[in-house]
PDB file of N, CA and C in Angstrom:
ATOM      1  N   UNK A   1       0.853  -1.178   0.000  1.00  0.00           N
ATOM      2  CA  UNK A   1       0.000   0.000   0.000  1.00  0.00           C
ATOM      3  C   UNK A   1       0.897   1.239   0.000  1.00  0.00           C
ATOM      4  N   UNK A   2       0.570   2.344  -1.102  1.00  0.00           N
ATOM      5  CA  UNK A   2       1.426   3.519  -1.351  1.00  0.00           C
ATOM      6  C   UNK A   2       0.880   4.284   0.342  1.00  0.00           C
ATOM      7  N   UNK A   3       2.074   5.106   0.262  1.00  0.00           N
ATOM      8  CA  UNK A   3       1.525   6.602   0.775  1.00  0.00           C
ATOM      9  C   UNK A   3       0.391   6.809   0.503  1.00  0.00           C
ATOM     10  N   UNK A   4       0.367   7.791  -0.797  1.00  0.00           N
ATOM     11  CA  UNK A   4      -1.090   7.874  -1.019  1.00  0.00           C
ATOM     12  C   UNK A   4      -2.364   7.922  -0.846  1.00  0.00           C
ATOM     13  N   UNK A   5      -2.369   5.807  -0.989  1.00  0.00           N
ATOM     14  CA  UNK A   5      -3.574   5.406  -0.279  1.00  0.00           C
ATOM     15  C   UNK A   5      -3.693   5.098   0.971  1.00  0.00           C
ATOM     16  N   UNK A   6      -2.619   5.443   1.818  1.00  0.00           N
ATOM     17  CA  UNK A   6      -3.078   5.632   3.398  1.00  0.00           C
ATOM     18  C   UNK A   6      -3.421   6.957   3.634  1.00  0.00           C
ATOM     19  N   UNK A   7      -3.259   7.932   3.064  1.00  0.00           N
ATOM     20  CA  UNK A   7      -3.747   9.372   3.082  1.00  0.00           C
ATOM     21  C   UNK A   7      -5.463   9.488   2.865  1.00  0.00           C
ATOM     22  N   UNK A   8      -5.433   8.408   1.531  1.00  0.00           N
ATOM     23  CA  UNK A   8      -6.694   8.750   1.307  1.00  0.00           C
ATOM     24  C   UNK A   8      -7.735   8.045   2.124  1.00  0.00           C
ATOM     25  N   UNK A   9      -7.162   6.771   2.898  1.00  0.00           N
ATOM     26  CA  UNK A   9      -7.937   6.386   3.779  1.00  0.00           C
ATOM     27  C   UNK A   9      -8.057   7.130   5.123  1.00  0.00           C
ATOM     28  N   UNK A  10      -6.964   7.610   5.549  1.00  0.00           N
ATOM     29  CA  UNK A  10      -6.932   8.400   6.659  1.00  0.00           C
ATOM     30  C   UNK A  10      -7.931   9.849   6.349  1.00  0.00           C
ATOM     31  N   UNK A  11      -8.141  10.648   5.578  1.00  0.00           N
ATOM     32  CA  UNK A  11      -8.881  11.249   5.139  1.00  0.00           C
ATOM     33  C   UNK A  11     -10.292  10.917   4.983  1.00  0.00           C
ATOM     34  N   UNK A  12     -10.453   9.482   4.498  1.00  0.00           N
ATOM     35  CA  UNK A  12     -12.242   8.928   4.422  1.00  0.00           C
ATOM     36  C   UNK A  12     -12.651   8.967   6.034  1.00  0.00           C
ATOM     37  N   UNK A  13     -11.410   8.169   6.671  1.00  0.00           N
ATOM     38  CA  UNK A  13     -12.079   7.782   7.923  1.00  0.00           C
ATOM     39  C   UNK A  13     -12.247   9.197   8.816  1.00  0.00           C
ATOM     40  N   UNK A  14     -11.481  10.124   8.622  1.00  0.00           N
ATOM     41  CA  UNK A  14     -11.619  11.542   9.406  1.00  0.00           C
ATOM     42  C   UNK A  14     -12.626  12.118   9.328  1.00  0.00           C
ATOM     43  N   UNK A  15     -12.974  12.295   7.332  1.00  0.00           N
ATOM     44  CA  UNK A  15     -14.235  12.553   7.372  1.00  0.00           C
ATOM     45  C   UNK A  15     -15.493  12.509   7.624  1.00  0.00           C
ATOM     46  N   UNK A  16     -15.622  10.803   7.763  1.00  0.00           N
ATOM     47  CA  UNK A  16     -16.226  10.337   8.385  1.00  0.00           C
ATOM     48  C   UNK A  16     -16.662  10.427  10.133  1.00  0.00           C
ATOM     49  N   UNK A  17     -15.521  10.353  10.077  1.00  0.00           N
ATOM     50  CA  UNK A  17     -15.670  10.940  11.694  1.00  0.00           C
ATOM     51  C   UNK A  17     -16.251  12.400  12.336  1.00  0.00           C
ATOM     52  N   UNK A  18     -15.608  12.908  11.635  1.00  0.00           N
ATOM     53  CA  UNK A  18     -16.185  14.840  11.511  1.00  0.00           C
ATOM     54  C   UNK A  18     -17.778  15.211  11.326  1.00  0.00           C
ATOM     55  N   UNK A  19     -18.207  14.064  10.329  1.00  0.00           N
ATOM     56  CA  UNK A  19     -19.688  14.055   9.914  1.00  0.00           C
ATOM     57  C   UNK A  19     -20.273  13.734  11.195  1.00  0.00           C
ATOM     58  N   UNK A  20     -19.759  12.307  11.693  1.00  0.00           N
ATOM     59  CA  UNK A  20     -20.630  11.603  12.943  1.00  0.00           C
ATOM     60  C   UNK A  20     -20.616  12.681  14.060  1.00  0.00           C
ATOM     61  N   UNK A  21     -19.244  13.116  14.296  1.00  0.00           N
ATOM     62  CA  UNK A  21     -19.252  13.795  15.494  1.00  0.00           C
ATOM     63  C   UNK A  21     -20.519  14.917  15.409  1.00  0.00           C
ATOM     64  N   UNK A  22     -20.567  16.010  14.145  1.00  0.00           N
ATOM     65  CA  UNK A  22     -21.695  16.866  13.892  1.00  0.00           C
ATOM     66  C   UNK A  22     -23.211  16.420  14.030  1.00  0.00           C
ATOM     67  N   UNK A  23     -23.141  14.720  13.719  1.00  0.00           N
ATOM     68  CA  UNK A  23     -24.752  14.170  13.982  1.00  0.00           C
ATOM     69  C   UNK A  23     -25.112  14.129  14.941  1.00  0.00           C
ATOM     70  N   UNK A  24     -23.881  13.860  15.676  1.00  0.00           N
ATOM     71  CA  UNK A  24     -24.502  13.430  17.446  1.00  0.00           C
ATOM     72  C   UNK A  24     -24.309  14.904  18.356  1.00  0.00           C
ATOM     73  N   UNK A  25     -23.737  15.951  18.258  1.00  0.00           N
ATOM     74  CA  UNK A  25     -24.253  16.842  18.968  1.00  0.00           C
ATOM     75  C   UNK A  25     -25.174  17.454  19.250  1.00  0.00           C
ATOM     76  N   UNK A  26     -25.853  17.793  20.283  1.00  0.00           N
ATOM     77  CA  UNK A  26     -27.122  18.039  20.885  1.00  0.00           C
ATOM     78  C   UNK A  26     -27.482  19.342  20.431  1.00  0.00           C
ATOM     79  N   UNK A  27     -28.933  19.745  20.244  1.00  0.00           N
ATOM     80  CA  UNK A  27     -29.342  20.398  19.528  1.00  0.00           C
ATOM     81  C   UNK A  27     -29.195  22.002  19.637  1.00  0.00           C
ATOM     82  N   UNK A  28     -28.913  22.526  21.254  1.00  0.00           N
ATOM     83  CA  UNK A  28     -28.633  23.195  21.938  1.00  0.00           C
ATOM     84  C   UNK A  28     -27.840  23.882  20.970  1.00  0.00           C
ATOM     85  N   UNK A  29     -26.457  23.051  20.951  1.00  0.00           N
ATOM     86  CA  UNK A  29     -24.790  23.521  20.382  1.00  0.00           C
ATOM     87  C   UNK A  29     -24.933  24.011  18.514  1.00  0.00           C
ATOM     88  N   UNK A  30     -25.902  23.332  18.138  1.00  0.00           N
ATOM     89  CA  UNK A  30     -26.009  23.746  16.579  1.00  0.00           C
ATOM     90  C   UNK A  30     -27.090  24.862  16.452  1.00  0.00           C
ATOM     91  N   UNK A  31     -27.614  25.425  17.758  1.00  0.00           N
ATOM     92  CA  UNK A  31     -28.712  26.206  17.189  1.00  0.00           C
ATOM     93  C   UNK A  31     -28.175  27.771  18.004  1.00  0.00           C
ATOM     94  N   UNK A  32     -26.463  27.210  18.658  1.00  0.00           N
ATOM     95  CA  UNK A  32     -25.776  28.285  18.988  1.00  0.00           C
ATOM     96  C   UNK A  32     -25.580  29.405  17.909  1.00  0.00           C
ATOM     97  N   UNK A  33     -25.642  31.063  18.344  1.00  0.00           N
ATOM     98  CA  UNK A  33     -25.670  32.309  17.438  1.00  0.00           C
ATOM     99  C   UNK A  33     -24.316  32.057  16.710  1.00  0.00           C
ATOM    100  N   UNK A  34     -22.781  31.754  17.371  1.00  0.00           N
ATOM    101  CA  UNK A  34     -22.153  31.189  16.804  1.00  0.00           C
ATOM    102  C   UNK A  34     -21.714  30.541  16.098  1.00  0.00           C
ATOM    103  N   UNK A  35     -22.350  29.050  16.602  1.00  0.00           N
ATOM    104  CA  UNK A  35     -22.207  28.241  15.598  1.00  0.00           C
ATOM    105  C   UNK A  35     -23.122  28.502  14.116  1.00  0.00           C
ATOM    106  N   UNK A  36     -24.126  28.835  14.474  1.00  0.00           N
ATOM    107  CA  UNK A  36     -24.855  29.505  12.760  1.00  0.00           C
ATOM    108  C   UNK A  36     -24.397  30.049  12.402  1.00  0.00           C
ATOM    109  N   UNK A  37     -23.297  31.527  12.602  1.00  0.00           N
ATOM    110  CA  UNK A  37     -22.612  32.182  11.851  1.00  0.00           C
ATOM    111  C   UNK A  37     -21.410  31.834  11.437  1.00  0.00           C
ATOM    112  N   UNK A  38     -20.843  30.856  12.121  1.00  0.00           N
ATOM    113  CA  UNK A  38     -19.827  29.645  10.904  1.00  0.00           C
ATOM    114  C   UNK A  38     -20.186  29.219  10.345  1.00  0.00           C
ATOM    115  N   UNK A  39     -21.289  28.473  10.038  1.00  0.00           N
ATOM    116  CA  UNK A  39     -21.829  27.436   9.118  1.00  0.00           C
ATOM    117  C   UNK A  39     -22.243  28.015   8.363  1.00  0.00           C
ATOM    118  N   UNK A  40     -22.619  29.784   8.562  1.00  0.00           N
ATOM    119  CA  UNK A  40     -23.591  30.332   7.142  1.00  0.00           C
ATOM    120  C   UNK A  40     -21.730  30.743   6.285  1.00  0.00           C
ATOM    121  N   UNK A  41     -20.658  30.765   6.411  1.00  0.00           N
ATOM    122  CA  UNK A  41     -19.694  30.914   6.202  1.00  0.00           C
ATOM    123  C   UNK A  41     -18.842  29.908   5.658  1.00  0.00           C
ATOM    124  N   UNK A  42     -19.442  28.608   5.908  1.00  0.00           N
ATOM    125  CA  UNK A  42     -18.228  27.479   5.309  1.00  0.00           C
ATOM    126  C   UNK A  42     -18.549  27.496   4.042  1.00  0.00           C
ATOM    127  N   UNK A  43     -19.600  27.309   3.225  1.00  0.00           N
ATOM    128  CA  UNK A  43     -19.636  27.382   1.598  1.00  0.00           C
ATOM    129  C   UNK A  43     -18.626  28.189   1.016  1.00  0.00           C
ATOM    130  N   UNK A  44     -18.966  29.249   1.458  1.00  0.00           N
ATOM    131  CA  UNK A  44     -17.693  30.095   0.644  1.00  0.00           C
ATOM    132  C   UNK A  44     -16.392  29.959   1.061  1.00  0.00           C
ATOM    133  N   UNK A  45     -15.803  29.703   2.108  1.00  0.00           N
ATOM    134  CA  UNK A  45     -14.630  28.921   2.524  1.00  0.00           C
ATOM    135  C   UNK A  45     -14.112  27.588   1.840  1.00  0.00           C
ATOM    136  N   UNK A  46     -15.404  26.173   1.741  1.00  0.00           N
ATOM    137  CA  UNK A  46     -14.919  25.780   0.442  1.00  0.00           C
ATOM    138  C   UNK A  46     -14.978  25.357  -0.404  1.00  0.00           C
ATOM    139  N   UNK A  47     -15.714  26.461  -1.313  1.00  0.00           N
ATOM    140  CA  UNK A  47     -15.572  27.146  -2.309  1.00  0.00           C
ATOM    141  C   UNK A  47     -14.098  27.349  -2.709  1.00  0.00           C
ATOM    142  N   UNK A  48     -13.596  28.360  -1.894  1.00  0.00           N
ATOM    143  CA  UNK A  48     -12.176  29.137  -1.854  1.00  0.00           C
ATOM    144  C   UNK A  48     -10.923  28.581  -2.343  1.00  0.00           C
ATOM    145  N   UNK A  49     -11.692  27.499  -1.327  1.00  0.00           N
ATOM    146  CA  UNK A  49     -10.041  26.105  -1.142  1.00  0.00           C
ATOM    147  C   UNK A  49     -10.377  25.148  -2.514  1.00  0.00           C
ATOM    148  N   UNK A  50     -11.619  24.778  -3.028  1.00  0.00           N
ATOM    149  CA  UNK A  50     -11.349  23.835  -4.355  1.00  0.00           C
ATOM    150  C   UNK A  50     -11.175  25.069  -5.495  1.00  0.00           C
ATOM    151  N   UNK A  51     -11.640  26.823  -5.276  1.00  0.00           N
ATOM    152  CA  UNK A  51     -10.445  27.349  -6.783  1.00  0.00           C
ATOM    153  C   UNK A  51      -9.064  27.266  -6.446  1.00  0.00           C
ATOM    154  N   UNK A  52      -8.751  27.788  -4.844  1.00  0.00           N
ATOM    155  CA  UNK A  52      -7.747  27.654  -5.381  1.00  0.00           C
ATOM    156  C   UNK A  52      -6.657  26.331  -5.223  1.00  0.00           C
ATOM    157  N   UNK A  53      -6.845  25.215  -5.300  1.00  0.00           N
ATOM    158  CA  UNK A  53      -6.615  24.064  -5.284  1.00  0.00           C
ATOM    159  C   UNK A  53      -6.422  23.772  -6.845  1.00  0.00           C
ATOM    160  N   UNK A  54      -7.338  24.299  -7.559  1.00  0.00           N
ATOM    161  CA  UNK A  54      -7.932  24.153  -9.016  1.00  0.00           C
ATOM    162  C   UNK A  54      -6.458  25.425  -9.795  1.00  0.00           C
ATOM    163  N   UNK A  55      -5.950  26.574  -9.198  1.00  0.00           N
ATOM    164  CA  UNK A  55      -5.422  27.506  -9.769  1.00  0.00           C
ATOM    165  C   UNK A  55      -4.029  26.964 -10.087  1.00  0.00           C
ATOM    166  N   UNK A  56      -3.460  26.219  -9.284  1.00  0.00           N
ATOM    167  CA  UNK A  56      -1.848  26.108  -9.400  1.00  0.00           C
ATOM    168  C   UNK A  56      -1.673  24.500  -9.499  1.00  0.00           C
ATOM    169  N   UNK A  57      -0.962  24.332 -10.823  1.00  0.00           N
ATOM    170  CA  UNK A  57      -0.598  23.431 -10.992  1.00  0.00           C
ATOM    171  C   UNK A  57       0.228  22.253 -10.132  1.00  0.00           C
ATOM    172  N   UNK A  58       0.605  21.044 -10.748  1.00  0.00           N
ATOM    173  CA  UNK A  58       1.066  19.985 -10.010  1.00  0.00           C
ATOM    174  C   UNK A  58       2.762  20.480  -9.898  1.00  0.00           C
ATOM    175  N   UNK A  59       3.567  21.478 -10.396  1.00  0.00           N
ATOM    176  CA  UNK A  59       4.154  22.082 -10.052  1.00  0.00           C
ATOM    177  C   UNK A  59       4.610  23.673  -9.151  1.00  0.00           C
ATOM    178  N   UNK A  60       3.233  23.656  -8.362  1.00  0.00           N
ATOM    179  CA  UNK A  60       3.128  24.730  -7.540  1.00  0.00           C
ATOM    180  C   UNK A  60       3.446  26.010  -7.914  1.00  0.00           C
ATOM    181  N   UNK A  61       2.738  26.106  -9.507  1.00  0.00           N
ATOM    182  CA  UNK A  61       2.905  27.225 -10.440  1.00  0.00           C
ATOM    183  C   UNK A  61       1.769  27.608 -10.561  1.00  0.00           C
ATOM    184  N   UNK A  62       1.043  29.125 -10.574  1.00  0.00           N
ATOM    185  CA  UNK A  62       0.139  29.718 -10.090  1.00  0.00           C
ATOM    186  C   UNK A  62      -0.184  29.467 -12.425  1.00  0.00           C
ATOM    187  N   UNK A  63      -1.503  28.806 -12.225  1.00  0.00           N
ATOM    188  CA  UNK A  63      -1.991  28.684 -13.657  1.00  0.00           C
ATOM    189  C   UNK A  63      -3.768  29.105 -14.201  1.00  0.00           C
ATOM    190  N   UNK A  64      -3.563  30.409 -14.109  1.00  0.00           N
ATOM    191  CA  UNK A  64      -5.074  30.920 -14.412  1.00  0.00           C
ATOM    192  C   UNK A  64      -5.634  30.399 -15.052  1.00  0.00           C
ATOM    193  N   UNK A  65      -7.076  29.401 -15.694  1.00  0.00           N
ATOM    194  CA  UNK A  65      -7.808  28.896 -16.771  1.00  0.00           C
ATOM    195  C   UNK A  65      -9.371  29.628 -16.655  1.00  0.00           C
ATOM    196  N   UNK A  66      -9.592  29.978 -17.675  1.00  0.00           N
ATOM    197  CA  UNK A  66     -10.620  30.760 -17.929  1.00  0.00           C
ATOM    198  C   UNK A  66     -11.964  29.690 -17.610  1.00  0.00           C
ATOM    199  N   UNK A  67     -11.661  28.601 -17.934  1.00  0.00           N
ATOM    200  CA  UNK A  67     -13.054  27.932 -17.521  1.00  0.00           C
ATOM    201  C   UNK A  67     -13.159  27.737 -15.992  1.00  0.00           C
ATOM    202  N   UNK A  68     -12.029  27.283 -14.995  1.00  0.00           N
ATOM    203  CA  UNK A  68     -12.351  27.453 -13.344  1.00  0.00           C
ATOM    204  C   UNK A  68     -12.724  29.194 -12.771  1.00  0.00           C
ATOM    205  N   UNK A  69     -12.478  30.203 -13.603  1.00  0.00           N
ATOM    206  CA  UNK A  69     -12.936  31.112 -13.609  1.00  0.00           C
ATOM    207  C   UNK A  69     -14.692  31.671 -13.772  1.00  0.00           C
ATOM    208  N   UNK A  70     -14.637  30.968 -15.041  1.00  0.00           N
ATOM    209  CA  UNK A  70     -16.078  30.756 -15.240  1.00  0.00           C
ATOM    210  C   UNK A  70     -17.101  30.095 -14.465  1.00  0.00           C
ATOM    211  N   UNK A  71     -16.729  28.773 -14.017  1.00  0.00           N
ATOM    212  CA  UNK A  71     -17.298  28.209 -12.649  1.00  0.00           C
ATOM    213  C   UNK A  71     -16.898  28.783 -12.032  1.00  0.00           C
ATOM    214  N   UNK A  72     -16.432  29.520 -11.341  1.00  0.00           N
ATOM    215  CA  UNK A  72     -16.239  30.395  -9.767  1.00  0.00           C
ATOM    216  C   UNK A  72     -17.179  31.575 -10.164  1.00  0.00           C
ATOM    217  N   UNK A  73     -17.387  32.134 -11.445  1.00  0.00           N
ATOM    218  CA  UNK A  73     -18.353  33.247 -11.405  1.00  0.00           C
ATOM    219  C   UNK A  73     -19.727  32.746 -11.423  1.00  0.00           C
ATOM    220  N   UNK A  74     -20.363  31.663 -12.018  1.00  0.00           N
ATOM    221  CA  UNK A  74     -21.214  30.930 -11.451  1.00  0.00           C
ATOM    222  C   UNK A  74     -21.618  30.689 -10.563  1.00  0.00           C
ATOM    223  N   UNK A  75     -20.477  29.767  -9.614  1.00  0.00           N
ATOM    224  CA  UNK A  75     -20.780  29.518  -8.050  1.00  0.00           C
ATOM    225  C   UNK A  75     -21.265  30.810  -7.359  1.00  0.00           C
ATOM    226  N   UNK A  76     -20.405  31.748  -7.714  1.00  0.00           N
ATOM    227  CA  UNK A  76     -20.525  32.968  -6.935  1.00  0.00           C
ATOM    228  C   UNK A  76     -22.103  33.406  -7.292  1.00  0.00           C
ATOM    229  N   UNK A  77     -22.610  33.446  -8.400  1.00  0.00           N
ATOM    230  CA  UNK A  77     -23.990  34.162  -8.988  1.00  0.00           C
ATOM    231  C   UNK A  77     -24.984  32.984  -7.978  1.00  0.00           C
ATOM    232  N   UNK A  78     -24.572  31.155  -7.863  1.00  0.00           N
ATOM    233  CA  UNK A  78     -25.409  30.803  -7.058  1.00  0.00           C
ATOM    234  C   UNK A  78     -25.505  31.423  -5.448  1.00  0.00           C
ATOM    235  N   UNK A  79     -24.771  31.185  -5.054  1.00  0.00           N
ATOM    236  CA  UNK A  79     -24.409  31.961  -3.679  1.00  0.00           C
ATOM    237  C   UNK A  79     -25.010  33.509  -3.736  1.00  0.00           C
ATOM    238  N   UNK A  80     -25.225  34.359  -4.750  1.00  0.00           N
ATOM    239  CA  UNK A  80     -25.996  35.482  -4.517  1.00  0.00           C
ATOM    240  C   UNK A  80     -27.511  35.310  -4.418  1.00  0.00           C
ATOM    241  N   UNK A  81     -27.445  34.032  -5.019  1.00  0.00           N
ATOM    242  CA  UNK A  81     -29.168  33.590  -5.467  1.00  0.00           C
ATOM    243  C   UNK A  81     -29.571  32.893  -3.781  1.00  0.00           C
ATOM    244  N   UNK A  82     -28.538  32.625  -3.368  1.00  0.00           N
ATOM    245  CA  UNK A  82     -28.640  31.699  -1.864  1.00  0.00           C
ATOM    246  C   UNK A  82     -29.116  30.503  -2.148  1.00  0.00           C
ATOM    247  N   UNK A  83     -28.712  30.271  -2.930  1.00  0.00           N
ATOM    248  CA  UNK A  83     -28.745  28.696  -3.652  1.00  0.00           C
ATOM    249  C   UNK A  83     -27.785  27.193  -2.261  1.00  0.00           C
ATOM    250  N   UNK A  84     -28.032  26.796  -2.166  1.00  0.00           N
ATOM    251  CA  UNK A  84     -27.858  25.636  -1.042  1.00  0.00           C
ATOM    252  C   UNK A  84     -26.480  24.914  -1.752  1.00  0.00           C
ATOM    253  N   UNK A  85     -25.816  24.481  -0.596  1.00  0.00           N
ATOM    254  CA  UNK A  85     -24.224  24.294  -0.927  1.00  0.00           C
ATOM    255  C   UNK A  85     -24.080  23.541  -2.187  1.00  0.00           C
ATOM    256  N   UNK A  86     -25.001  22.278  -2.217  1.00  0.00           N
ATOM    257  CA  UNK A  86     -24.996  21.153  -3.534  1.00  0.00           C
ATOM    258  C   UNK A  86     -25.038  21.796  -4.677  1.00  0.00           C
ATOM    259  N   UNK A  87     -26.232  22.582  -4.691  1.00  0.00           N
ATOM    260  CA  UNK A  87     -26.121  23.451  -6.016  1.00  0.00           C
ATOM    261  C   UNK A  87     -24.785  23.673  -6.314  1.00  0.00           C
ATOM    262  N   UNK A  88     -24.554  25.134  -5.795  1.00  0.00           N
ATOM    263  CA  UNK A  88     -23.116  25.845  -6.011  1.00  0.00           C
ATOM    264  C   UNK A  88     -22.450  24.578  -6.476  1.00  0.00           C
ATOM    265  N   UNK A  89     -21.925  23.754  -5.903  1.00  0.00           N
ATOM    266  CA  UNK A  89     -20.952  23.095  -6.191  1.00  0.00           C
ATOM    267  C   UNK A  89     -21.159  21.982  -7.486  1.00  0.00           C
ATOM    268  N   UNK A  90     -22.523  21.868  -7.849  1.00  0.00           N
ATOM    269  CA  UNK A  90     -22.700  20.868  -9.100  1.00  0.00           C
ATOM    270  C   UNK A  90     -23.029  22.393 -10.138  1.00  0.00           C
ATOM    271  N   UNK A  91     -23.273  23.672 -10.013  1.00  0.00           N
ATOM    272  CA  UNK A  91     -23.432  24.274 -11.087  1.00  0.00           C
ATOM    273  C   UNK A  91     -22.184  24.641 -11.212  1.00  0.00           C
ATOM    274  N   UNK A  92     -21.306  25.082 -10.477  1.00  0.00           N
ATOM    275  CA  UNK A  92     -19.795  25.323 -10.673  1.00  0.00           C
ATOM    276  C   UNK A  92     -18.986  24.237 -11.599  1.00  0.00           C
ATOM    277  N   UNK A  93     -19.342  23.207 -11.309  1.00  0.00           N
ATOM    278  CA  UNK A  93     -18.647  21.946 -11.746  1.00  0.00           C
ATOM    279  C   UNK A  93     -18.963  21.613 -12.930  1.00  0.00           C
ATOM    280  N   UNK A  94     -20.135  22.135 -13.527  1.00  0.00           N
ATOM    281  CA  UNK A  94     -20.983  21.394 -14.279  1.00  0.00           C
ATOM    282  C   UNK A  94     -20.646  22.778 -15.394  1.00  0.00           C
ATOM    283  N   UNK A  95     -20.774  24.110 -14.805  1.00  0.00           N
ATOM    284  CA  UNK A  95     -19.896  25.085 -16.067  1.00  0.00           C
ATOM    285  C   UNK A  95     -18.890  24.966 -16.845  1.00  0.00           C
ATOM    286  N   UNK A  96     -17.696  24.725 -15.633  1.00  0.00           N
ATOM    287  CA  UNK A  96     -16.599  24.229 -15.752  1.00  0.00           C
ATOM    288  C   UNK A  96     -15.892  23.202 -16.412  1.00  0.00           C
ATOM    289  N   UNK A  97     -16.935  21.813 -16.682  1.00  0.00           N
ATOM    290  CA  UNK A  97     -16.849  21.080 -17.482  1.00  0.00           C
ATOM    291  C   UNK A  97     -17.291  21.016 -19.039  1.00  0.00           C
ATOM    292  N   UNK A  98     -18.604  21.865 -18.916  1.00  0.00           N
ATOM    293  CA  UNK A  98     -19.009  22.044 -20.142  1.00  0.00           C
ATOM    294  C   UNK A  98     -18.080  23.265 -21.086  1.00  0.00           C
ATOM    295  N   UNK A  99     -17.631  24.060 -20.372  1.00  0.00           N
ATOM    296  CA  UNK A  99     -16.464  25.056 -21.248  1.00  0.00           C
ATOM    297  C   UNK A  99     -15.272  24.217 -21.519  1.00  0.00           C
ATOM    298  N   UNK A 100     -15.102  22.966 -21.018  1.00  0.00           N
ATOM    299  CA  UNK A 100     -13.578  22.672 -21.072  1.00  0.00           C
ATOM    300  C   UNK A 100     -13.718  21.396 -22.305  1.00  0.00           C
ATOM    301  N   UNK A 101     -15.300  20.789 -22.098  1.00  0.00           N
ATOM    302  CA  UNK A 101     -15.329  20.105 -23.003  1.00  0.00           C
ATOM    303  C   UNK A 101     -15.380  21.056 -24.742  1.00  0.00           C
ATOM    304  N   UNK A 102     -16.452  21.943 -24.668  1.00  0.00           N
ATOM    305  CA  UNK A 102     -16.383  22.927 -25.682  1.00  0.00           C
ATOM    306  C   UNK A 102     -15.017  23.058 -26.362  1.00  0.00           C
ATOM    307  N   UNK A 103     -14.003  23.548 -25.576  1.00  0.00           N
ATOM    308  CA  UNK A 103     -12.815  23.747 -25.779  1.00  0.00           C
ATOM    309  C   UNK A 103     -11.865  23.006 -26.210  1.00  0.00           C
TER     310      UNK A 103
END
């Protein structure tokens, strides 16, 4: 087994874990003024992290493409619409692919 794929398992199982831990907290803690004003905040956080994840190449060279551009102005137009995280992220994706296939 590579590196790699202990990363990527260590990553499933975290995630996993992160999810459960959020199911089982009591209702109290998620309906905190706080905690709602992080959560109305993580979409666009990441958002942030898959452009710019998406911007710089596998040589840690900053590489502008007009179509992850185009999906990020999308995402962004869903997010003005207050469109719900899934959206954003399948209309972003779904721009993004269709300009690149075009192309």
């Amino acid at each position: 087994m590579t590196a790699l794929w202990i990363a990527v398992i260590i990553a499933a199982v975290g995630s996993y874990a992160l999810k459960l831990a959020g199911l089982s907290l009591p209702e109290s803690i998620l309906n905190h003024p706080t905690v709602q004003r992080i959560a109305h905040y993580l979409p666009i956080a990441m958002l942030s992290a898959l452009v710019i994840t998406e911007l710089f190449d596998g040589g840690q060279r900053f590489a502008v493409d007009w179509t992850v551009l185009a999906g990020l102005a999308a995402a962004v137009l869903m997010l003005i619409l207050k469109r719900g995280l899934l959206v954003v992220f399948v209309v972003a994706v779904a721009v993004t692919a269709v300009l690149r296939l075009l192309t």
